[in-house]
C-alpha atoms as a PDB file:
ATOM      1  CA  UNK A   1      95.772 120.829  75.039  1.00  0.00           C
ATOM      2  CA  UNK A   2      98.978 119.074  76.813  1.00  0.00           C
ATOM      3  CA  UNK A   3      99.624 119.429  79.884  1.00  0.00           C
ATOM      4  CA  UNK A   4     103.072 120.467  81.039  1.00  0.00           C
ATOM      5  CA  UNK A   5     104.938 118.122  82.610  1.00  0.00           C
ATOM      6  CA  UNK A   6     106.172 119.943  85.882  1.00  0.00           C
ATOM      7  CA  UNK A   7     108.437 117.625  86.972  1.00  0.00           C
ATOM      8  CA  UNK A   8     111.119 118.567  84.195  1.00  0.00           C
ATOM      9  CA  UNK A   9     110.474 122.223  83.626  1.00  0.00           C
ATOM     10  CA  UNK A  10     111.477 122.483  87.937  1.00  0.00           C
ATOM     11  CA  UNK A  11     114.162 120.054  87.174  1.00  0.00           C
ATOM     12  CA  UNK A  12     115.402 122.134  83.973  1.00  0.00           C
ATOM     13  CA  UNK A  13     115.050 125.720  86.135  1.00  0.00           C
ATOM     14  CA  UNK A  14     117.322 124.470  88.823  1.00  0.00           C
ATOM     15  CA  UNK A  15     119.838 123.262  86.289  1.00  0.00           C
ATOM     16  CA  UNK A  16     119.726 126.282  84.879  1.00  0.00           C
ATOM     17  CA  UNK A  17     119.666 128.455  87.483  1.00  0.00           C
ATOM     18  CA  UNK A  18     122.775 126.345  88.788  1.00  0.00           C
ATOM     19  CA  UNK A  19     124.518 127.066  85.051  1.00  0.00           C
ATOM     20  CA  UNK A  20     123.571 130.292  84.469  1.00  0.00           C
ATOM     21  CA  UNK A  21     122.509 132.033  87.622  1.00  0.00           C
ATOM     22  CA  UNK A  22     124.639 134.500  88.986  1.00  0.00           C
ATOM     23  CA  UNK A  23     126.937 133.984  91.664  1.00  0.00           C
ATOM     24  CA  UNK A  24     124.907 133.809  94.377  1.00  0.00           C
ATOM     25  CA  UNK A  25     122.518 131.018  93.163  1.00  0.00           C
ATOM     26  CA  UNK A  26     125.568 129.249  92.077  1.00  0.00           C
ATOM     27  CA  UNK A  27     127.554 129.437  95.840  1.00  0.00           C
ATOM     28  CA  UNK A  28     123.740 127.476  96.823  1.00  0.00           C
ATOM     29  CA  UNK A  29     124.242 124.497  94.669  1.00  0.00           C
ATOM     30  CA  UNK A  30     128.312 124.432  95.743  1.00  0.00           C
ATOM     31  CA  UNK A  31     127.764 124.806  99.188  1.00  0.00           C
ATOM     32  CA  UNK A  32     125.094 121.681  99.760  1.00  0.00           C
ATOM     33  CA  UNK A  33     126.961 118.900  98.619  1.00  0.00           C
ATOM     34  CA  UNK A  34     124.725 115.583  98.305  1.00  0.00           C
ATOM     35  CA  UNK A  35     126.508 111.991  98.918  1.00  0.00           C
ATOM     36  CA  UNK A  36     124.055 109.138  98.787  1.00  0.00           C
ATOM     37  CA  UNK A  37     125.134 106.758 102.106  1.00  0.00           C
ATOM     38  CA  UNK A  38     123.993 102.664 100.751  1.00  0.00           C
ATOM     39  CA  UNK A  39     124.692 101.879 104.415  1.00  0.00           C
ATOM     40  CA  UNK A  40     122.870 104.946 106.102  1.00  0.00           C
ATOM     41  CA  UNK A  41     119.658 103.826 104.017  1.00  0.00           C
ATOM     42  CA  UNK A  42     120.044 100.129 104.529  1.00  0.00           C
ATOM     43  CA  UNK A  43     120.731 100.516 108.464  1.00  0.00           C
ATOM     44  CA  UNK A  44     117.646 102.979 108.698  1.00  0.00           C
ATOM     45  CA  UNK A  45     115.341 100.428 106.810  1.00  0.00           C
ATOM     46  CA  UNK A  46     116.798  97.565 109.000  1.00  0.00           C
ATOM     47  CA  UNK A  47     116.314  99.511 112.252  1.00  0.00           C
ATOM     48  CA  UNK A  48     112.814 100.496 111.044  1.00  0.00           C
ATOM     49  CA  UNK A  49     111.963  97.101 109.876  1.00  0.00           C
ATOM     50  CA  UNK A  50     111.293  97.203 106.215  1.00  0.00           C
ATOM     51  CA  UNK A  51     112.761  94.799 103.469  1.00  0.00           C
ATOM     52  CA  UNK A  52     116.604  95.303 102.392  1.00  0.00           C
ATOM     53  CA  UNK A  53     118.824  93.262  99.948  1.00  0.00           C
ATOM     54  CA  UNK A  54     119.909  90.213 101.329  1.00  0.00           C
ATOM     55  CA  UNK A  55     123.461  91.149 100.591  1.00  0.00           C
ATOM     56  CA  UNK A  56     123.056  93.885 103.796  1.00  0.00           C
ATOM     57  CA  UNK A  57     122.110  90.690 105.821  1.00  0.00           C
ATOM     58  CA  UNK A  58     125.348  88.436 106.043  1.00  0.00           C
ATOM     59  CA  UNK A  59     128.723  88.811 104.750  1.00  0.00           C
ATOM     60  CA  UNK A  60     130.796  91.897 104.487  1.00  0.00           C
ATOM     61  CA  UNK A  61     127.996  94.437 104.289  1.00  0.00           C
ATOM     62  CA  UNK A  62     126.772  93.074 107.370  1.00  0.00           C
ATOM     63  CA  UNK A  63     130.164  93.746 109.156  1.00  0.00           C
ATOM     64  CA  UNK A  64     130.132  97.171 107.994  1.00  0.00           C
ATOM     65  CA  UNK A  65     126.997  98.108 108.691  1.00  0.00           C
ATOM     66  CA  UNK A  66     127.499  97.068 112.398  1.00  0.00           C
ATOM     67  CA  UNK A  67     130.884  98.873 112.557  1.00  0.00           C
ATOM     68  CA  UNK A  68     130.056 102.025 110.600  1.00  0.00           C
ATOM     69  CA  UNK A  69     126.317 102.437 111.896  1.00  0.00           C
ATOM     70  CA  UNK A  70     126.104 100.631 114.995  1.00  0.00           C
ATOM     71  CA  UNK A  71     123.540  98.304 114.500  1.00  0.00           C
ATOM     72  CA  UNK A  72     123.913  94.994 116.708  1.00  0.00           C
ATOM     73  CA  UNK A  73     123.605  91.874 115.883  1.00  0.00           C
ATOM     74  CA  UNK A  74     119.591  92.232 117.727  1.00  0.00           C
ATOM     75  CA  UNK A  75     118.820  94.504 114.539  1.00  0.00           C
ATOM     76  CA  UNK A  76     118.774  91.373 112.360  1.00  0.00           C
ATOM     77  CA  UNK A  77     117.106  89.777 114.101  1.00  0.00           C
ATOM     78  CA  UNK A  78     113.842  90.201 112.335  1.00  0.00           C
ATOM     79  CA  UNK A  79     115.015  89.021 109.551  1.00  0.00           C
ATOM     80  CA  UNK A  80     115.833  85.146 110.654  1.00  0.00           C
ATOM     81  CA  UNK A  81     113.627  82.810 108.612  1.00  0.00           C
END
């Protein structure tokens, strides 16, 4: 017997719940809007310590990062060979 794979049937129920719910369950998905943030993750992970891209480390990402989230130039520290 094979086993269901539960991963897409609770994927494919909130799709369809979003599709073909009625209005309320549609408002749900409207109202949460979901923006992935590149420089939100990468500042986290460098303030945390864990490995990032070497394009967050120098150049214009870099710049960003400390203008947009704040980090300081003590943040990258860690990562100085």
């Amino acid at each position: 017997m094979k086993k269901p794979n539960f991963e897409t049937n609770v994927w494919d129920a909130h799709v369809n719940r979003a599709a073909t719910g009625d209005k309320k369950d549609r408002l749900q998905y409207k109202i949460k809007p979901w923006d992935l943030d590149h420089l939100e993750i990468a500042a986290n992970r460098i303030r945390q310590g864990q490995p990032v891209g070497e394009n967050y480390l120098k150049g214009q990402l870099k710049q960003d990062l400390m203008a947009y989230k704040g980090l300081t130039e003590e943040d990258f520290n860690n990562y100085r060979p």
